[in-house]
Protein backbone atom coordinates (compact mmCIF):
# COMPACT_ATOMS: atom_id res chain seq x y z
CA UNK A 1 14.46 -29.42 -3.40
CA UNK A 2 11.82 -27.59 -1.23
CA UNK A 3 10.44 -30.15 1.58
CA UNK A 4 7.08 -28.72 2.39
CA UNK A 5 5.08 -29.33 5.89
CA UNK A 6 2.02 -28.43 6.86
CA UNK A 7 1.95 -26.24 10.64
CA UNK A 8 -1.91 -25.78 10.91
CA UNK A 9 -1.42 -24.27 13.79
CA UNK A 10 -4.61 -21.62 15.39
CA UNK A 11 -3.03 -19.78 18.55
CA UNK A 12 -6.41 -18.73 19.51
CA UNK A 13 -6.82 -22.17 20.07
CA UNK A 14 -10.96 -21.97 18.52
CA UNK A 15 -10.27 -23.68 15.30
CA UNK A 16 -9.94 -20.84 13.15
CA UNK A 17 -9.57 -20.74 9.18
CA UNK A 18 -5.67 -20.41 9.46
CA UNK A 19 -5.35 -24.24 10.60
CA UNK A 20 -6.85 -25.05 7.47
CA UNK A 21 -4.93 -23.09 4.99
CA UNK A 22 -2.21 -25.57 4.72
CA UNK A 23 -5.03 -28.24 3.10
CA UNK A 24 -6.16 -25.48 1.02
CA UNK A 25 -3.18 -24.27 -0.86
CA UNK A 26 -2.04 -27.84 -1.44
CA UNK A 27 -5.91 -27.91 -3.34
CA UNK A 28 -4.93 -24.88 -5.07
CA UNK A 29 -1.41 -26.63 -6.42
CA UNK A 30 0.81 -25.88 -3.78
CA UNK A 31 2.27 -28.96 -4.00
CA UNK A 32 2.52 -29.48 -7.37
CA UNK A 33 5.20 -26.18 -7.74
CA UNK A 34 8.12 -27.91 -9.53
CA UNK A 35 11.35 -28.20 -6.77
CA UNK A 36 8.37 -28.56 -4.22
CA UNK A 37 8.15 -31.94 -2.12
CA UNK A 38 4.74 -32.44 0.02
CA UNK A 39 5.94 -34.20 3.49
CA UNK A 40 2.13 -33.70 5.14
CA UNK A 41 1.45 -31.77 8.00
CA UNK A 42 3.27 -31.83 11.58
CA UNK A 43 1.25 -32.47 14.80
CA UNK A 44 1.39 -28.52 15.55
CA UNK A 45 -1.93 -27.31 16.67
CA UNK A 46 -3.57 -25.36 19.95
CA UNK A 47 -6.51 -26.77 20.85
CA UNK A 48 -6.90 -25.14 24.05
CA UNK A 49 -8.83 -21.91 23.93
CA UNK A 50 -7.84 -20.73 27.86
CA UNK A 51 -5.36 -18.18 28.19
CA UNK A 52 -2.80 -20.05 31.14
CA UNK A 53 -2.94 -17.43 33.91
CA UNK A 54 1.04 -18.04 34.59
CA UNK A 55 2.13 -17.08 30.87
CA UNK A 56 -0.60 -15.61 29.78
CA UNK A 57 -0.98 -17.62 26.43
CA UNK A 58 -3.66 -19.33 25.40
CA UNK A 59 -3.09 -23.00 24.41
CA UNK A 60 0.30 -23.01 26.33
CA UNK A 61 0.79 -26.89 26.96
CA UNK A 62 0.13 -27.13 22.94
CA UNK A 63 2.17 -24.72 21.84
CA UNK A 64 5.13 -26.54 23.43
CA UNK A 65 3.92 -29.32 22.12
CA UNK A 66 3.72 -27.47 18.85
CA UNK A 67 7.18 -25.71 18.94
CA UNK A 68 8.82 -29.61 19.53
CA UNK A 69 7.12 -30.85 16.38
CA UNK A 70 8.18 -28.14 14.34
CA UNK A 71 11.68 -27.75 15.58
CA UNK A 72 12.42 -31.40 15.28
CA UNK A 73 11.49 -31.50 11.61
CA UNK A 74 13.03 -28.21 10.50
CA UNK A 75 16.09 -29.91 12.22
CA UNK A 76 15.72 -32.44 10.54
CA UNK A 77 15.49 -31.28 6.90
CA UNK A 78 17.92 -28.53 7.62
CA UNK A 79 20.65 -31.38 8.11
CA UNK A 80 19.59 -32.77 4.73
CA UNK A 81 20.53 -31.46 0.93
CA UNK A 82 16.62 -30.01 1.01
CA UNK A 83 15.42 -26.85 2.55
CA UNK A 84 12.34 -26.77 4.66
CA UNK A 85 9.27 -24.94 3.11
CA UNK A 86 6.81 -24.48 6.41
CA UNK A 87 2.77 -23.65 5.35
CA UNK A 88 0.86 -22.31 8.29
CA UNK A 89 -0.89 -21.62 10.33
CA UNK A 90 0.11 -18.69 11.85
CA UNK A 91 2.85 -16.69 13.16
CA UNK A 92 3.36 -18.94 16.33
CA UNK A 93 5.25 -21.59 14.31
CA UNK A 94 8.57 -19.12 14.21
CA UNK A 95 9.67 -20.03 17.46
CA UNK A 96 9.89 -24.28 16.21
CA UNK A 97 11.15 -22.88 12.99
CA UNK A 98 14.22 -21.12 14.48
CA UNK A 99 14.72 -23.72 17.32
CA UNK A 100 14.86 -26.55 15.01
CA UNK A 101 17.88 -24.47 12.95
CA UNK A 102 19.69 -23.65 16.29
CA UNK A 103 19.39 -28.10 16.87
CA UNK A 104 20.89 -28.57 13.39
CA UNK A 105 23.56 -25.96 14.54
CA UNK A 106 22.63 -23.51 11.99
CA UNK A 107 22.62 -19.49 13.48
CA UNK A 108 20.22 -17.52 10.94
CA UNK A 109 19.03 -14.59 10.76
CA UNK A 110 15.28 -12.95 10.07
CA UNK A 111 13.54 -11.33 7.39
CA UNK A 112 10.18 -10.84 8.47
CA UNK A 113 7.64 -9.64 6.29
CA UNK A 114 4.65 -8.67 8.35
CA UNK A 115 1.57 -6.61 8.89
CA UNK A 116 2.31 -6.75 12.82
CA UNK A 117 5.91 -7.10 14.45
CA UNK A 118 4.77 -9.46 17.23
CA UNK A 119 6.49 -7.62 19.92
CA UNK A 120 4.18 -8.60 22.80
CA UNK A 121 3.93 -10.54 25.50
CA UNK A 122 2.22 -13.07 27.75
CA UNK A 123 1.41 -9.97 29.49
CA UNK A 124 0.93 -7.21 27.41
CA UNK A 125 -0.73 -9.01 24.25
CA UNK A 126 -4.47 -8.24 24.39
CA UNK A 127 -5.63 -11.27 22.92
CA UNK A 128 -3.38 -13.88 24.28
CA UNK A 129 -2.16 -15.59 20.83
CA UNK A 130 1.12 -16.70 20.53
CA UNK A 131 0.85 -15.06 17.03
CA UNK A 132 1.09 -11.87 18.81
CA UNK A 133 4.43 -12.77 20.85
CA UNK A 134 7.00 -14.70 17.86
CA UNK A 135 9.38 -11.60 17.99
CA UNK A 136 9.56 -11.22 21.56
CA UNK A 137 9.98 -15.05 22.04
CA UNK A 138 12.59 -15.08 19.45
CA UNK A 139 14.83 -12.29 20.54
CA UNK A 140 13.71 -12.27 24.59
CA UNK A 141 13.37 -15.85 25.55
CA UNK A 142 10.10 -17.26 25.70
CA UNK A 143 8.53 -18.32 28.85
CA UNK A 144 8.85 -21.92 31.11
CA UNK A 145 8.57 -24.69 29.26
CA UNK A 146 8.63 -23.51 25.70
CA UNK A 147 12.54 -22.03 26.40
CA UNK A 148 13.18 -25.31 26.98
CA UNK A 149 12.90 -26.66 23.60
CA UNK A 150 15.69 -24.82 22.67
CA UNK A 151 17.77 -25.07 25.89
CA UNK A 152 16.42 -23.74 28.43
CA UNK A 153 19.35 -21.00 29.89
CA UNK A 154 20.76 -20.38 26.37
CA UNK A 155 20.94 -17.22 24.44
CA UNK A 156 17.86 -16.42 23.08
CA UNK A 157 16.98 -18.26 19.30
CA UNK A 158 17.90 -14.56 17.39
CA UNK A 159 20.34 -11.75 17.86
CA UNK A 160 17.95 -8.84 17.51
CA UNK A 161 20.59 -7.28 15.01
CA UNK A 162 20.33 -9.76 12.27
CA UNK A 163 16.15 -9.27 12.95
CA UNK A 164 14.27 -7.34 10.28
CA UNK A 165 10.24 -6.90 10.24
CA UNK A 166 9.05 -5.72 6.87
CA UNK A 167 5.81 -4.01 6.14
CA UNK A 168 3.91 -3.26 9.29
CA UNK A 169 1.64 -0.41 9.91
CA UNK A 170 3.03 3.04 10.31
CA UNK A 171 2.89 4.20 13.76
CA UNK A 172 0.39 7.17 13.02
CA UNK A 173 -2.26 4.72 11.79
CA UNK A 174 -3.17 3.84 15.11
CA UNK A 175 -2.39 3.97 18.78
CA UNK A 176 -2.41 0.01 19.41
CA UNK A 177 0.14 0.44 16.42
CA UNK A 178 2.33 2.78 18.35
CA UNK A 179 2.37 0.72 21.66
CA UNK A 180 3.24 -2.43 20.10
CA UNK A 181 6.05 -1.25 17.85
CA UNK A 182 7.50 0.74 21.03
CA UNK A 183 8.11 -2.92 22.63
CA UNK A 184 10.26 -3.78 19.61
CA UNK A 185 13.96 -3.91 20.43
CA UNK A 186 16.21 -0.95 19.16
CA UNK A 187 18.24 -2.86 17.47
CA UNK A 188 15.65 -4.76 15.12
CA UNK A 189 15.49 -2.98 11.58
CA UNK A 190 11.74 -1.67 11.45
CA UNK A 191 10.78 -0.48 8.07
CA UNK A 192 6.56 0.23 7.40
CA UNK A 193 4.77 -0.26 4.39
CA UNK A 194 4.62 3.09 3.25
CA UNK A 195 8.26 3.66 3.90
CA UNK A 196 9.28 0.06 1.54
CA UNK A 197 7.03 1.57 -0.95
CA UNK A 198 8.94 5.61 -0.79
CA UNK A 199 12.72 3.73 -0.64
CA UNK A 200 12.08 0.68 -3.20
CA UNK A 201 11.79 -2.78 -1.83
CA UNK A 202 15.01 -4.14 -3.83
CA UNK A 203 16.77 -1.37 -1.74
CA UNK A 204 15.13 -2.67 1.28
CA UNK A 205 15.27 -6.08 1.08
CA UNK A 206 19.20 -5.48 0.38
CA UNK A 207 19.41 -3.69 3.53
CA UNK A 208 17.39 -6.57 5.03
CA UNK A 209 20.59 -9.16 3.73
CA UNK A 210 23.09 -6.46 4.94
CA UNK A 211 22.04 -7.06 8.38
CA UNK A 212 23.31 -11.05 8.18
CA UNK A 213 27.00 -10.26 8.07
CA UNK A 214 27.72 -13.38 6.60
CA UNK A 215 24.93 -15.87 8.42
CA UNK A 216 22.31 -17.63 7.07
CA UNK A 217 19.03 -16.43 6.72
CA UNK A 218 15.41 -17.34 7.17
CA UNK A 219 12.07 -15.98 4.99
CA UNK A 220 8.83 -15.53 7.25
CA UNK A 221 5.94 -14.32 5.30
CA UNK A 222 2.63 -12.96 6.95
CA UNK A 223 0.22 -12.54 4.17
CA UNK A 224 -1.42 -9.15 6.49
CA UNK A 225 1.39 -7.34 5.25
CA UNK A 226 -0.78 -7.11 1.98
CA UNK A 227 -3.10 -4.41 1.78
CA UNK A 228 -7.25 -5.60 2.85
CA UNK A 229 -7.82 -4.51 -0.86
CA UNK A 230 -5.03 -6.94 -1.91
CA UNK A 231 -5.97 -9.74 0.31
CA UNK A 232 -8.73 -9.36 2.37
CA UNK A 233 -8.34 -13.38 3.70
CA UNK A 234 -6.55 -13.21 6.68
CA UNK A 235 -7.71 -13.24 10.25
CA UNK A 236 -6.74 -9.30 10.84
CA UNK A 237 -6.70 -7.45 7.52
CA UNK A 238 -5.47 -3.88 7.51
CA UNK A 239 -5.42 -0.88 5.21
CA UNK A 240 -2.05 0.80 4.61
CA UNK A 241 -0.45 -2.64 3.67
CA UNK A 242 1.82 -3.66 0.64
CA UNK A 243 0.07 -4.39 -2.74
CA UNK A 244 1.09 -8.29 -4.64
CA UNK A 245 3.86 -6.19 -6.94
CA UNK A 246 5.65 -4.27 -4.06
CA UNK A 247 5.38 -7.74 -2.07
CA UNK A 248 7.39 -9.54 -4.89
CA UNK A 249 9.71 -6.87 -5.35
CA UNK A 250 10.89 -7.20 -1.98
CA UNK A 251 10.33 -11.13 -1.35
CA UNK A 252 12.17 -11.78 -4.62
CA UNK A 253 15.66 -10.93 -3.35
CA UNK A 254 15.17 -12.90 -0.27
CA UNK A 255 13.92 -15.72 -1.08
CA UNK A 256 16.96 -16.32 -4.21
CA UNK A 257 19.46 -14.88 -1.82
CA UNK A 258 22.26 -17.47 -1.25
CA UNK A 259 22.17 -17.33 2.52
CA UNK A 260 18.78 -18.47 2.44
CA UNK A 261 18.56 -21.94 4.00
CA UNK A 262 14.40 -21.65 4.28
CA UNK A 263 10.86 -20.01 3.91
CA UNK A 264 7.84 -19.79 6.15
CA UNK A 265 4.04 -18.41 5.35
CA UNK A 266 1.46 -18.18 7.58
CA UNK A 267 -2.05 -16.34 7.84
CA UNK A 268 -4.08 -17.50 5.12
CA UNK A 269 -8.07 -17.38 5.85
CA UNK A 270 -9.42 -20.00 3.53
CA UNK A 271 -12.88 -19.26 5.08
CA UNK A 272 -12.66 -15.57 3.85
CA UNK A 273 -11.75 -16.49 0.78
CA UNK A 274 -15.03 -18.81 -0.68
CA UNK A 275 -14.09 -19.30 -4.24
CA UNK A 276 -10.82 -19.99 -3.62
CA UNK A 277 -9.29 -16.81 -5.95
CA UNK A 278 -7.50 -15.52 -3.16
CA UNK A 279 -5.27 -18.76 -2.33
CA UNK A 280 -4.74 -19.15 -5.77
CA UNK A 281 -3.12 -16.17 -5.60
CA UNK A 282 -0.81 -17.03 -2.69
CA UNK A 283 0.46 -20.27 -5.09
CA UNK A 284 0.66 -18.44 -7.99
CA UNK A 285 3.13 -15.97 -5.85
CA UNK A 286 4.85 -18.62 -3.93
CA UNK A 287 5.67 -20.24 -7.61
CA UNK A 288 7.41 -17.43 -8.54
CA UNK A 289 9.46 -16.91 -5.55
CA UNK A 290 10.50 -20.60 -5.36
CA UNK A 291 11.41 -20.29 -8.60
């Protein structure tokens, strides 16, 4: 059984469509996916627009608060016979996600299937959105207060070597493309969309599982790995992206892998999307991976 919850979390903090998509793909059917148990949505939202000067993330003080919420139930339905099913939101719920895991004494590793590999920081992110930082809290340690939902002093939440981000931007497309991937650890597996496309993604998504060396492993999904063409609702669509039959090729394997013990989805724009065709699509997709 998939127990689904509901992180409508924003890390702009300004309300955006993303902290509505949870409510939207349960209207689409989300919830009705056979295997798939509703459980409502966690208190995990930023309401706080300011960027804190010490961190330099927006919304800090609810994004702790956010992380806790989601961590605690993860923990909890990772100690259970179901496996969690987390609808965002955004990209900022990963941090709760694998905190929650390390709490039920699980040690996973990463497939990350994203447009962006959310290798800033507090201080080099140009927006200030936690959304923009996951990787770096993950594998670095994230800042003050948030650390210490997971312990504080500990290791950080992921060894970068069982870490693989799926489906971002080549570097040539653009310079802000270039910095941000050069902040990505060397040992993370980076593979673009161009390049999944060139080397199959059943090849790459088994050289995603290679990395696990025996651990468990954990599905994130950013829908801005699709093409703009593809999917145009999210908050930062891109050319060069994945199109919906390369995505499944490669999300197939990992979400029916046996290590899996979970999935996450985040970056659905409901308000970009007015007739609703494009969040159809996301169920229709999801059905066939949970499958």
């Amino acid at each position: 059984m998939w127990a689904m919850a509901g992180a409508p979390i924003d890390s702009s903090g300004r309300d955006r469509g993303e902290a509505r998509a949870p409510a939207a793909l349960r209207s689409a059917g989300l919830a009705e996916i056979p295997g798939v148990e509703d459980r409502g949505d966690l208190a995990a939202r930023i309401a706080d627009p300011v960027r804190d000067p010490e961190t330099g993330v927006i919304g800090f003080a609810d994004l702790v608060r956010a992380t806790e919420a989601i961590a605690a139930w993860v923990a909890e339905v990772a100690a259970s016979p179901d496996r969690p099913l987390i609808v965002g939101g955004d990209c900022s719920l990963l941090p709760g996600v694998f905190a929650g895991l390390h709490r039920a004494g699980i040690e996973a590793g990463l497939s990350m299937i994203d447009g962006h590999p959310d290798a800033y920081d507090g201080a080099s992110s140009l927006t200030g959105e936690a959304a923009d930082m996951d990787l770096t809290f993950l594998v670095g340690g994230g800042p003050g207060a948030l650390a210490e939902v997971w312990g504080g002093d500990e290791p950080p939440l992921l060894d970068s070597r069982r870490v693989s981000v799926l489906g971002h931007r080549p570097a040539d497309s653009d310079p802000e493309v270039a910095r941000e991937l050069g902040l990505v650890p060397a040992d993370v597996l980076l593979i673009d969309a161009p390049a999944i496309v060139e080397r199959g993604p059943a090849a790459v998504a088994a050289e995603s599982l290679a990395r696990l060396d025996g651990r468990a492993a954990w599905l994130h999904l950013d829908l801005d790995v699709l093409d703009a063409e593809a999917l145009p609702a999210v908050s930062y669509p891109q050319p060069h992206g994945l199109d919906w039959e390369s995505l499944a090729e490669l999300a197939r394997p990992l979400a029916t892998a046996k290590a899996l013990v979970g999935i996450s989805l985040a970056d659905l724009e409901p308000e970009r999307d007015p007739d609703g065709a494009h969040t159809r699509r996301v169920v229709e997709f999801l059905d066939e991976m949970l499958a």
